[in-house]
PDB file of N, CA and C in Angstrom:
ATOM      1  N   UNK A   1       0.827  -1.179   0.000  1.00  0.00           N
ATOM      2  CA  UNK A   1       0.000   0.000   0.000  1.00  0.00           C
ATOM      3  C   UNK A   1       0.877   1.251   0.000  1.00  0.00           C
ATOM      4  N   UNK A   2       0.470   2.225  -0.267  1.00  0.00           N
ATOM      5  CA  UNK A   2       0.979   3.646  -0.831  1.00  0.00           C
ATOM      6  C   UNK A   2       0.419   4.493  -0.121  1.00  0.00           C
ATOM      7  N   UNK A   3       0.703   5.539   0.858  1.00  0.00           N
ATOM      8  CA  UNK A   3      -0.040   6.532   1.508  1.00  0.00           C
ATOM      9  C   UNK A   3       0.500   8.109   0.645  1.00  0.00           C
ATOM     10  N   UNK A   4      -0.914   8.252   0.285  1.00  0.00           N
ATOM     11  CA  UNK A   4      -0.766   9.769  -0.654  1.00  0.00           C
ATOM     12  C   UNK A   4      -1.218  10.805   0.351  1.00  0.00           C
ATOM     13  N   UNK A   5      -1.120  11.870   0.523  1.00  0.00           N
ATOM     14  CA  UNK A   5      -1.402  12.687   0.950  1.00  0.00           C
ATOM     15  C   UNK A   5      -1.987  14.002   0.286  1.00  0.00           C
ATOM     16  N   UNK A   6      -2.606  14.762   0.526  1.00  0.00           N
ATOM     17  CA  UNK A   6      -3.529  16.050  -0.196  1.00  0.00           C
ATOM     18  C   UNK A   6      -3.795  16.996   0.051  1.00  0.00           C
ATOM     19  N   UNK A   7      -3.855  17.833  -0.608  1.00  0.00           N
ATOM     20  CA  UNK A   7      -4.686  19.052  -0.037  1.00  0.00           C
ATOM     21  C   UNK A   7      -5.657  19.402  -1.516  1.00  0.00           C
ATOM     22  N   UNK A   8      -6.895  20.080  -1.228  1.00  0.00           N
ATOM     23  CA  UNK A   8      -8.346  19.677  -1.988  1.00  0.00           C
ATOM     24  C   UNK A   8      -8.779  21.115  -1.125  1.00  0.00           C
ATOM     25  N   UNK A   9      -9.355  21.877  -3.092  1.00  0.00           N
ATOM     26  CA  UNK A   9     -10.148  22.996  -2.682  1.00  0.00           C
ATOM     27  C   UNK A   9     -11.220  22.968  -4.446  1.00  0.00           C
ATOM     28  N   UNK A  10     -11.979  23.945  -4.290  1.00  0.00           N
ATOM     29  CA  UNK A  10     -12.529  24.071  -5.432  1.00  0.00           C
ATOM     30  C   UNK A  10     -11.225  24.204  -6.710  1.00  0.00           C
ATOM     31  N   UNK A  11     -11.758  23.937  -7.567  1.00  0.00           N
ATOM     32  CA  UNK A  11     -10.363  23.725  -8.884  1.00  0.00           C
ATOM     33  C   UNK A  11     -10.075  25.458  -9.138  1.00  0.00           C
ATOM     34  N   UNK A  12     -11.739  26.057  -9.501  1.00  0.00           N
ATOM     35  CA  UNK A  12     -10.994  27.720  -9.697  1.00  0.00           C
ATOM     36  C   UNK A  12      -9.864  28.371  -8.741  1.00  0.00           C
ATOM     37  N   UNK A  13     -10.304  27.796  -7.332  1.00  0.00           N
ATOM     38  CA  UNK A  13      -9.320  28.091  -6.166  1.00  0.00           C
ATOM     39  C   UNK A  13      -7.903  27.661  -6.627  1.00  0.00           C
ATOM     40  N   UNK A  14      -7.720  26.694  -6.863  1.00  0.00           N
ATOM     41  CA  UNK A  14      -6.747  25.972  -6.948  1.00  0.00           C
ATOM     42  C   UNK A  14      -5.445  26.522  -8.031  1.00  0.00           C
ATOM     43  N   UNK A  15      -6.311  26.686  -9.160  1.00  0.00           N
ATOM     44  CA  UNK A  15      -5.702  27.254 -10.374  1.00  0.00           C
ATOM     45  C   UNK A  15      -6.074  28.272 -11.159  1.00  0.00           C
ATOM     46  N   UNK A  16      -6.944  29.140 -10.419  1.00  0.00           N
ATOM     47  CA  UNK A  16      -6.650  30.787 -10.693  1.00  0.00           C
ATOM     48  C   UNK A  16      -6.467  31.325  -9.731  1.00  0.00           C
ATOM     49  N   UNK A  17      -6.976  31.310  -8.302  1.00  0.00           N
ATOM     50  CA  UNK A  17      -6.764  32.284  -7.390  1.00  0.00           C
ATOM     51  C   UNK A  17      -5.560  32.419  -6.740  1.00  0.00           C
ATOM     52  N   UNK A  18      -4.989  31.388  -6.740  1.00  0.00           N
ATOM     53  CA  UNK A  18      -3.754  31.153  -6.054  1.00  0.00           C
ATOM     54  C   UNK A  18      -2.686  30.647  -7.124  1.00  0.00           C
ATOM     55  N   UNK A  19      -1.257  30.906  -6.421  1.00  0.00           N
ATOM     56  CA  UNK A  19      -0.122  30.887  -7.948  1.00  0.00           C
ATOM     57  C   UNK A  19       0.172  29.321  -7.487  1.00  0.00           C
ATOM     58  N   UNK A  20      -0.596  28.386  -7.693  1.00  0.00           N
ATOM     59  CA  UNK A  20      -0.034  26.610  -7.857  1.00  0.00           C
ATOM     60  C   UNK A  20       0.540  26.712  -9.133  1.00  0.00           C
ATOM     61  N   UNK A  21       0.252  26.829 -10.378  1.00  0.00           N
ATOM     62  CA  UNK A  21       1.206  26.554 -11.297  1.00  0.00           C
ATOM     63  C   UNK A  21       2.295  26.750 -11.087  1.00  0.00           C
ATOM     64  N   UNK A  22       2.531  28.170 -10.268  1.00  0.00           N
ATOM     65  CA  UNK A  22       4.108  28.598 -10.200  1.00  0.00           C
ATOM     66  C   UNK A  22       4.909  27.705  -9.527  1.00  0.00           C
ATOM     67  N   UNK A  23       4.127  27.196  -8.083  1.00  0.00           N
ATOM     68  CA  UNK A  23       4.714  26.154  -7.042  1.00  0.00           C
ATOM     69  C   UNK A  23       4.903  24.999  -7.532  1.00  0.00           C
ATOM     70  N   UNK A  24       3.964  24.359  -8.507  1.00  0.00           N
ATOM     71  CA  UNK A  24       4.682  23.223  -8.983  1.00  0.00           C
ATOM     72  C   UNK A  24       5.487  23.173 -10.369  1.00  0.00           C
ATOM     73  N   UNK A  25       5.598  24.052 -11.042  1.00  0.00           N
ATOM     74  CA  UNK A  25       6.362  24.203 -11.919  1.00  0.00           C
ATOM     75  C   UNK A  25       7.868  24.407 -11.339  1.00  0.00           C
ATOM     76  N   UNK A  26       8.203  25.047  -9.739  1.00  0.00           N
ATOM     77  CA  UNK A  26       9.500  25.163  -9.465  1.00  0.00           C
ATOM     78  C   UNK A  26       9.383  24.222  -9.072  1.00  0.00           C
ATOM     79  N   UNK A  27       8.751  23.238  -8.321  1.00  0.00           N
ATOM     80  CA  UNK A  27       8.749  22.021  -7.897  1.00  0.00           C
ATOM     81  C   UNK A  27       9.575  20.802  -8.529  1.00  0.00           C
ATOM     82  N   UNK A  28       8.890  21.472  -9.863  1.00  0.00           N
ATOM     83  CA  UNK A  28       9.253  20.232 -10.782  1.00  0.00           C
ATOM     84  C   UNK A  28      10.602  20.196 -11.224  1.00  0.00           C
ATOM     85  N   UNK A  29      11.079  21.837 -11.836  1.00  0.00           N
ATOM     86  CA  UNK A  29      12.556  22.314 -12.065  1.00  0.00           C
ATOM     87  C   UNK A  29      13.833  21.626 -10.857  1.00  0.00           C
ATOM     88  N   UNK A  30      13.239  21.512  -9.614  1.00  0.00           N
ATOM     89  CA  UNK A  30      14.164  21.445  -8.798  1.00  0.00           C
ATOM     90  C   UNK A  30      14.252  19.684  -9.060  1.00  0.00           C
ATOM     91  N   UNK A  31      13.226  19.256  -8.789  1.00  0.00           N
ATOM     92  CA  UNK A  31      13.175  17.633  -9.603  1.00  0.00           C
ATOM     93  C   UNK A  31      14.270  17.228 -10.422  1.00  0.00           C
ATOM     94  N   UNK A  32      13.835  17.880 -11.108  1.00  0.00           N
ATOM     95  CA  UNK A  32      14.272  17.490 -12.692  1.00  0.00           C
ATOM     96  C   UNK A  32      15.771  17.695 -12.628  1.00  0.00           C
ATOM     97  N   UNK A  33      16.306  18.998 -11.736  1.00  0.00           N
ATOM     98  CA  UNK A  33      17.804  19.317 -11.391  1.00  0.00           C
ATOM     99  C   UNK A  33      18.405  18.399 -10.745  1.00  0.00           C
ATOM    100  N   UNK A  34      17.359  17.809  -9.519  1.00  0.00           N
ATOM    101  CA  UNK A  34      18.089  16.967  -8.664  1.00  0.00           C
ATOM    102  C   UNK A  34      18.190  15.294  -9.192  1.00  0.00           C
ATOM    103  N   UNK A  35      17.446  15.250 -10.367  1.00  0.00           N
ATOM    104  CA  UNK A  35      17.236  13.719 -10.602  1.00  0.00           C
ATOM    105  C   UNK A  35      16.267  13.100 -10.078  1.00  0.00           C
ATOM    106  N   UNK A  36      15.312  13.656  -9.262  1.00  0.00           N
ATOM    107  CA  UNK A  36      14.369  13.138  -8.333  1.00  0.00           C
ATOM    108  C   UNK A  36      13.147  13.047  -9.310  1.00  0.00           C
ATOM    109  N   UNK A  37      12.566  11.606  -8.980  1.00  0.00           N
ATOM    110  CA  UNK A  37      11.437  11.282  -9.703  1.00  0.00           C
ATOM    111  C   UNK A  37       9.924  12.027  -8.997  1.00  0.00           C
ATOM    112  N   UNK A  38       9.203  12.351  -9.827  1.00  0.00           N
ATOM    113  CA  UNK A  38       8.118  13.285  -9.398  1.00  0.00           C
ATOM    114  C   UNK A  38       7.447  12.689  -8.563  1.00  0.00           C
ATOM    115  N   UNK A  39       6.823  13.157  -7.913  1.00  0.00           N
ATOM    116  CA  UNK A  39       5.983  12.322  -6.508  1.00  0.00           C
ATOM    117  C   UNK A  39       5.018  13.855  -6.537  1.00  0.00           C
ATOM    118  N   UNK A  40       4.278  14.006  -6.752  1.00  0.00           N
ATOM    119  CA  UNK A  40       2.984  15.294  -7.188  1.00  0.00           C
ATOM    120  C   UNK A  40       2.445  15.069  -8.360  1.00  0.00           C
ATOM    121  N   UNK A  41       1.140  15.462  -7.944  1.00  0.00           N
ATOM    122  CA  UNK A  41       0.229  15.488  -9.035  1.00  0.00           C
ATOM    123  C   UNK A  41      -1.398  16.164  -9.094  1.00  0.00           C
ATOM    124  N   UNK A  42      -1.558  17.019 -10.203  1.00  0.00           N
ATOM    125  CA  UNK A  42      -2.967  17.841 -10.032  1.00  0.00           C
ATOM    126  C   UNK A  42      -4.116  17.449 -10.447  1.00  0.00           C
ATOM    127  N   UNK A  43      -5.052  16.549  -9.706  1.00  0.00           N
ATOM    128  CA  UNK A  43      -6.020  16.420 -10.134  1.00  0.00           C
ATOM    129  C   UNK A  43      -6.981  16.943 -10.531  1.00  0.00           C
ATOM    130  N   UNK A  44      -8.098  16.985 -11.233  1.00  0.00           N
ATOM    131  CA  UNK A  44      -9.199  17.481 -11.443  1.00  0.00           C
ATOM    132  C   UNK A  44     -10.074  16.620 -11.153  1.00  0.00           C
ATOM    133  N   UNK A  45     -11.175  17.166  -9.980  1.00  0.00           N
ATOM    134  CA  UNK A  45     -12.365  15.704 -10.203  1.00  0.00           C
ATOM    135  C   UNK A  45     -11.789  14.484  -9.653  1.00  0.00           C
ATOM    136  N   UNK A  46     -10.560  14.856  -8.372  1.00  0.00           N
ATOM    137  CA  UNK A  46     -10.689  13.166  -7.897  1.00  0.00           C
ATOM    138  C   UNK A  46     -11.410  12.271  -7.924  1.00  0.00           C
ATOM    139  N   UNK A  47     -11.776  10.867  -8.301  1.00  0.00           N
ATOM    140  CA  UNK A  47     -12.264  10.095  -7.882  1.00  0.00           C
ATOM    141  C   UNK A  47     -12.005   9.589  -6.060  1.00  0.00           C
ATOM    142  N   UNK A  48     -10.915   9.896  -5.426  1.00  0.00           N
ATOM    143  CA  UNK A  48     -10.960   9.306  -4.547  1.00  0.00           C
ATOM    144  C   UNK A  48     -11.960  10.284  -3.330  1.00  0.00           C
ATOM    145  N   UNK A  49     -12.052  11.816  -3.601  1.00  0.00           N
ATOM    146  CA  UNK A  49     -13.101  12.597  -3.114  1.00  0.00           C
ATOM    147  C   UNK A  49     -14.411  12.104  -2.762  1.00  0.00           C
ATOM    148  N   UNK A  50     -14.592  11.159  -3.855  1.00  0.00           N
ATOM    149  CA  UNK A  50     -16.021  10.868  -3.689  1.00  0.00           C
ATOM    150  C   UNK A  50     -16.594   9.307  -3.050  1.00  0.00           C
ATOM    151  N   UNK A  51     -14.969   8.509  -2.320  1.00  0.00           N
ATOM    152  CA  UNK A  51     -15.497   7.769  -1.332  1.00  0.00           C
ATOM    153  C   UNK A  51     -16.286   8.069  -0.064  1.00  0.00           C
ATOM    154  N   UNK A  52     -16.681   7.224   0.590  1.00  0.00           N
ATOM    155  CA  UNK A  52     -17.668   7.300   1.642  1.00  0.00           C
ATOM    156  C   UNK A  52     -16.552   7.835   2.735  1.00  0.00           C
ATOM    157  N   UNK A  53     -15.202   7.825   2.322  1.00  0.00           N
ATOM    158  CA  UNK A  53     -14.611   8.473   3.469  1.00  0.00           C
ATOM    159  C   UNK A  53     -14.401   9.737   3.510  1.00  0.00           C
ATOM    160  N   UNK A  54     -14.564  10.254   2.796  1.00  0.00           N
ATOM    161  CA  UNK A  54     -14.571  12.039   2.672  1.00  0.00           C
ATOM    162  C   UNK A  54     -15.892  12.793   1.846  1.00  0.00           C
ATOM    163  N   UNK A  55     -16.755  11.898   2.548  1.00  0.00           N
ATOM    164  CA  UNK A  55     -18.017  12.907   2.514  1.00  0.00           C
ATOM    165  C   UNK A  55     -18.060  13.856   2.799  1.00  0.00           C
ATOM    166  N   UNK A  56     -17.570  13.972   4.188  1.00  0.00           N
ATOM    167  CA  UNK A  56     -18.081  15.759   4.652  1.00  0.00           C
ATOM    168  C   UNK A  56     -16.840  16.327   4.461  1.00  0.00           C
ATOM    169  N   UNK A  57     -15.740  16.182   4.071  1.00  0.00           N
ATOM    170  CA  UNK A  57     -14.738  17.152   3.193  1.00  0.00           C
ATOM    171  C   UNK A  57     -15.065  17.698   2.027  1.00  0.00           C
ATOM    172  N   UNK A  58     -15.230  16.687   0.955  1.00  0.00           N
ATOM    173  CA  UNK A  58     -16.488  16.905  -0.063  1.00  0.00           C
ATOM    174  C   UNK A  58     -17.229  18.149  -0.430  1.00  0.00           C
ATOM    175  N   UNK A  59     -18.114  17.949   0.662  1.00  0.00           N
ATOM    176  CA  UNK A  59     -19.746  19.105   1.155  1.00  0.00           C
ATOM    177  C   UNK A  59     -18.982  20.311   1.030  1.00  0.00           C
ATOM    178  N   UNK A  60     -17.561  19.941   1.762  1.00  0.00           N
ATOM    179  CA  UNK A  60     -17.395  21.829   1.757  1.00  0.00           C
ATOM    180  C   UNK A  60     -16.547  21.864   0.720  1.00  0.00           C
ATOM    181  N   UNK A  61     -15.995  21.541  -0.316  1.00  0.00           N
ATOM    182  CA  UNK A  61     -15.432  21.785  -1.336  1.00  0.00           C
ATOM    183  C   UNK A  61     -16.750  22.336  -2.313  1.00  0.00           C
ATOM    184  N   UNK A  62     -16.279  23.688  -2.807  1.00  0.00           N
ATOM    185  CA  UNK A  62     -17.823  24.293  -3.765  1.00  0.00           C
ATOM    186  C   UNK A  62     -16.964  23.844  -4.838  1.00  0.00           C
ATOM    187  N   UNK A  63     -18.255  23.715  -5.974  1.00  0.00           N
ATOM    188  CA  UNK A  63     -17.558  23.673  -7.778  1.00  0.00           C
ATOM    189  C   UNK A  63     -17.139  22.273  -7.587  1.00  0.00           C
ATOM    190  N   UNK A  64     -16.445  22.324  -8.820  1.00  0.00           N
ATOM    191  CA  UNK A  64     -15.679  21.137  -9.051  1.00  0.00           C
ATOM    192  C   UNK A  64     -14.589  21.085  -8.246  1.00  0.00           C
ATOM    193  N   UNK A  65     -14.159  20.433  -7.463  1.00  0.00           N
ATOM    194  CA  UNK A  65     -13.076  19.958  -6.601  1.00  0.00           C
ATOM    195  C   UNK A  65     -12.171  19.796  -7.721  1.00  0.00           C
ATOM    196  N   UNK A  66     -10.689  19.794  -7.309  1.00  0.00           N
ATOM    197  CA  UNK A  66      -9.533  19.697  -7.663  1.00  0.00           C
ATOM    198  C   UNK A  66      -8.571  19.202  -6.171  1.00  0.00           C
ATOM    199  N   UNK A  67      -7.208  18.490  -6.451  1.00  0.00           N
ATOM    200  CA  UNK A  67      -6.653  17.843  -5.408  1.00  0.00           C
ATOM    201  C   UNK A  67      -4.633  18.289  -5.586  1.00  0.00           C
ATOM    202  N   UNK A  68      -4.065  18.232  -5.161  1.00  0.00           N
ATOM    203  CA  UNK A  68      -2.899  17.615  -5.051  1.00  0.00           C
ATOM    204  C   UNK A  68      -2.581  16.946  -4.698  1.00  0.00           C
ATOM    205  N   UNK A  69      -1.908  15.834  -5.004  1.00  0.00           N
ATOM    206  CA  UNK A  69      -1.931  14.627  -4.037  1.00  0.00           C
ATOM    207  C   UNK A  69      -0.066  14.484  -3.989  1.00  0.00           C
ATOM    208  N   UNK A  70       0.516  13.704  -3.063  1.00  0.00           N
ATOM    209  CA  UNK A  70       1.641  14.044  -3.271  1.00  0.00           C
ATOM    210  C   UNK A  70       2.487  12.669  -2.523  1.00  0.00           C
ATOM    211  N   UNK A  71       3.082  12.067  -2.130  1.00  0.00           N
ATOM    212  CA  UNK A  71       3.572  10.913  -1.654  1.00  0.00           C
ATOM    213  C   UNK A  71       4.538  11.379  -0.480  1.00  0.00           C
ATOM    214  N   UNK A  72       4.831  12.650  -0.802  1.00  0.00           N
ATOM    215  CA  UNK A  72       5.593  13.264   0.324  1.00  0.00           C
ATOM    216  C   UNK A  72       4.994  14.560   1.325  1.00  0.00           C
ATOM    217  N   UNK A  73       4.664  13.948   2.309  1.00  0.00           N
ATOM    218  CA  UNK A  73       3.785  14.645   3.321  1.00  0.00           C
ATOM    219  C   UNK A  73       4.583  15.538   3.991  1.00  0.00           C
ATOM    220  N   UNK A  74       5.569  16.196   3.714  1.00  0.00           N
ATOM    221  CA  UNK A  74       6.324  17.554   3.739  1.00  0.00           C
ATOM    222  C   UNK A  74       5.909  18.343   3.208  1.00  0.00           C
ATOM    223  N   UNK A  75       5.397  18.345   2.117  1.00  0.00           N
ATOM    224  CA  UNK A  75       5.450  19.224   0.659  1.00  0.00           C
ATOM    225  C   UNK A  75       3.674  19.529   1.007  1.00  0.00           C
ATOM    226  N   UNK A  76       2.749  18.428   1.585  1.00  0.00           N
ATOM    227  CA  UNK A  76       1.517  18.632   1.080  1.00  0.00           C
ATOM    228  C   UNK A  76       1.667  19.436   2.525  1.00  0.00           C
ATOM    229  N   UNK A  77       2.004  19.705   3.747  1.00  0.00           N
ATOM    230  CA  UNK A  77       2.467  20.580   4.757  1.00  0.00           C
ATOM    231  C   UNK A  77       2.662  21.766   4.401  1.00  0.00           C
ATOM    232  N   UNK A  78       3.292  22.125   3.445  1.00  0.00           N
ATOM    233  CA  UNK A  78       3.697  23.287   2.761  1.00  0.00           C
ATOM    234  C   UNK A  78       2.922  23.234   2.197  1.00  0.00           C
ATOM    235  N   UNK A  79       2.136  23.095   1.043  1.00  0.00           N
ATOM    236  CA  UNK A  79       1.166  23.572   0.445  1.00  0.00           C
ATOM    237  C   UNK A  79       0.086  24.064   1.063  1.00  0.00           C
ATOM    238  N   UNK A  80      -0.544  23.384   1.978  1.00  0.00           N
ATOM    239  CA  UNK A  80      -1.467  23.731   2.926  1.00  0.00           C
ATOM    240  C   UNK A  80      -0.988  24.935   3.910  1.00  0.00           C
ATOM    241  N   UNK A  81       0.383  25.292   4.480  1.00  0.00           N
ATOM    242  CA  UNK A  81       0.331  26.853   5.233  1.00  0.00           C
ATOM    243  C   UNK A  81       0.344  27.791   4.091  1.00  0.00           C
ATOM    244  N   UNK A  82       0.665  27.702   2.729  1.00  0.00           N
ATOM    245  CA  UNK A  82       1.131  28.178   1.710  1.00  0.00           C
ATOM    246  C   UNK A  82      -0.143  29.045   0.997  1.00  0.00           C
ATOM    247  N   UNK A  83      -1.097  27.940   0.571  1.00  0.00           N
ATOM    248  CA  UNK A  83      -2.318  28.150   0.521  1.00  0.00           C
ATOM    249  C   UNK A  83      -3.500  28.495   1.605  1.00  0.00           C
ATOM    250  N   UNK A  84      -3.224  28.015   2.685  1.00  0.00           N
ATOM    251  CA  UNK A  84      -4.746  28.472   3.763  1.00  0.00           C
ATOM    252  C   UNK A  84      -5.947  27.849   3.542  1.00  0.00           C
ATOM    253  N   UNK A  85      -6.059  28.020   2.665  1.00  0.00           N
ATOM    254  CA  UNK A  85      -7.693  27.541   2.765  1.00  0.00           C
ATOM    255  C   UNK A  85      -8.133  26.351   2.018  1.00  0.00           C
ATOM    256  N   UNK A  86      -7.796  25.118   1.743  1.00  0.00           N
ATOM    257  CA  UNK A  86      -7.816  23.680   1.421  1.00  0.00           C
ATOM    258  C   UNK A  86      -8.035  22.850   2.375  1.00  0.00           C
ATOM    259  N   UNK A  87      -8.487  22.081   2.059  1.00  0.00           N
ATOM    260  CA  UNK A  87      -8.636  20.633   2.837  1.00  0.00           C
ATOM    261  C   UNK A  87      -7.395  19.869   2.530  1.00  0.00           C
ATOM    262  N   UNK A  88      -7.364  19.044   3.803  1.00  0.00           N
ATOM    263  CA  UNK A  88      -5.989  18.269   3.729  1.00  0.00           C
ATOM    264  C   UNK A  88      -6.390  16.676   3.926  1.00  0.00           C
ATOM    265  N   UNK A  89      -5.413  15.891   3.794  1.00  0.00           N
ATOM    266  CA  UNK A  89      -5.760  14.320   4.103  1.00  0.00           C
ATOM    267  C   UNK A  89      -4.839  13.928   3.528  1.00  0.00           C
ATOM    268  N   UNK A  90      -5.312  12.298   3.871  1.00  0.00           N
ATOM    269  CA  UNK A  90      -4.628  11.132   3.094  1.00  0.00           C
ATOM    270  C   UNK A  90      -5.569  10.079   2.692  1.00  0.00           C
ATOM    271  N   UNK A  91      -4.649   9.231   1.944  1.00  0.00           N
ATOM    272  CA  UNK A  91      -5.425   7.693   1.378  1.00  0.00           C
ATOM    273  C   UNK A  91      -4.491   6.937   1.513  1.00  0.00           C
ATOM    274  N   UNK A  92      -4.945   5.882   1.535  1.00  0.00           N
ATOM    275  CA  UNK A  92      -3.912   4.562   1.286  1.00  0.00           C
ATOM    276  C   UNK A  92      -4.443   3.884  -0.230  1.00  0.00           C
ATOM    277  N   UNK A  93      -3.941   3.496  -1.091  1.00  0.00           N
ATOM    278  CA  UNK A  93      -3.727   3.121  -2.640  1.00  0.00           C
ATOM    279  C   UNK A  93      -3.321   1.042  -2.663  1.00  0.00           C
ATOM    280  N   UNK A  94      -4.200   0.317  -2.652  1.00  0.00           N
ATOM    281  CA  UNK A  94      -3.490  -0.895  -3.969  1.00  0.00           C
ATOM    282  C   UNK A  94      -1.960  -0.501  -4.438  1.00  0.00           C
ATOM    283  N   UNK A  95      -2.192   0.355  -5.469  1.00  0.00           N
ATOM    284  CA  UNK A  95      -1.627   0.842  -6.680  1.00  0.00           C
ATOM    285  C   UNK A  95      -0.068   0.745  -5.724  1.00  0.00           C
ATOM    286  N   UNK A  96       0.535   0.672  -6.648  1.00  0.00           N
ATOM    287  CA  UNK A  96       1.918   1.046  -6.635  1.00  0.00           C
ATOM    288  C   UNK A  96       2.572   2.061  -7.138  1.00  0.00           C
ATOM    289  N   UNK A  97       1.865   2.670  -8.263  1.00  0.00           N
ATOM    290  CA  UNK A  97       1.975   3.732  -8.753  1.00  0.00           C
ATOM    291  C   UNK A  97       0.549   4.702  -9.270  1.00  0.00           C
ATOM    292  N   UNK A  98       0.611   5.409  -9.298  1.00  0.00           N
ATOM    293  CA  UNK A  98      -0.718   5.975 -10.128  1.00  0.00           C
ATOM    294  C   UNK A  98       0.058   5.826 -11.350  1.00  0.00           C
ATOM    295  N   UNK A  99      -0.691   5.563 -12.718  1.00  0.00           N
ATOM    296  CA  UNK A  99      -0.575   5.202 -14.313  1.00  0.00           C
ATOM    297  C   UNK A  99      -0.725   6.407 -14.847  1.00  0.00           C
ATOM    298  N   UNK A 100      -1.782   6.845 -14.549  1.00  0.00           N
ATOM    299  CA  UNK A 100      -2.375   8.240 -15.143  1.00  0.00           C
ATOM    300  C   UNK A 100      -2.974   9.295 -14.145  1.00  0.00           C
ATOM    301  N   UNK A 101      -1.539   9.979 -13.646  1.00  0.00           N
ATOM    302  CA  UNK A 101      -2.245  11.195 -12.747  1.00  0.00           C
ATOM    303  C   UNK A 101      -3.094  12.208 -13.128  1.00  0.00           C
ATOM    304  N   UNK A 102      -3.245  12.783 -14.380  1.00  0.00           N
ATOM    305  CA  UNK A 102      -3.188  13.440 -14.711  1.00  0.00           C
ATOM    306  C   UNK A 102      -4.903  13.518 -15.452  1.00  0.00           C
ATOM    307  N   UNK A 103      -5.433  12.258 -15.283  1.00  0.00           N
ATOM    308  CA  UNK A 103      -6.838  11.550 -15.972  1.00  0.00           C
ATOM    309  C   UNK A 103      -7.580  12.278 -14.997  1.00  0.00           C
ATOM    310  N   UNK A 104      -8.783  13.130 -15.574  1.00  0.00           N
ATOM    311  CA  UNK A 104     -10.001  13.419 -14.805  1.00  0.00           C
ATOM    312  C   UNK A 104     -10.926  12.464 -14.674  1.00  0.00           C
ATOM    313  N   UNK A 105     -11.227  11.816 -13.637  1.00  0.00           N
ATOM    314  CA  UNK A 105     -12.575  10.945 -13.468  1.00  0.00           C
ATOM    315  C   UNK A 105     -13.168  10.937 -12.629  1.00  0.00           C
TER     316      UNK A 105
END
């Protein structure tokens, strides 16, 4: 099992009101510098939002929800004082990897 971690707000929140592109675009630069394989990713429309375990996280997400999910629970720490106003959590995953982060469903 795989423990992801998150932070989850409405998607306009996510990616107009606040500069996330900028944060994970340096995110990624520093990655990519250090050799480090990506561990982040921006959802649209989690599916995992809409288990019976985050119902009432859910409720208060307005619009379409959007997520970050991230494997390193440092970073989703920082995103969350960074941002303010998101919901935070985790999951545990089967998966060994996510295939397609990047898939809205």
């Amino acid at each position: 099992m795989i423990t992801y971690f998150f932070v989850a707000a409405s998607k306009k929140f996510l990616t107009v009101e606040e500069p996330l592109e900028e944060i994970l675009k340096e995110r990624t630069r520093n990655y990519r510098e250090n050799n480090k394989e990506i561990d982040f990713w921006l959802l649209e429309n989690p599916s995992f939002l809409k288990s019976s375990k985050f119902v009432d996280l859910s409720a208060k997400i307005p619009n379409t929800p959007a997520a970050v999910i991230s494997t390193d629970k440092k970073f989703i720490t920082f995103l969350k004082l960074r941002l303010e106003f998101v919901a935070v959590g985790e999951f545990e995953s089967p998966n060994a990897e996510i295939t397609d982060p990047f898939k809205v469903e």
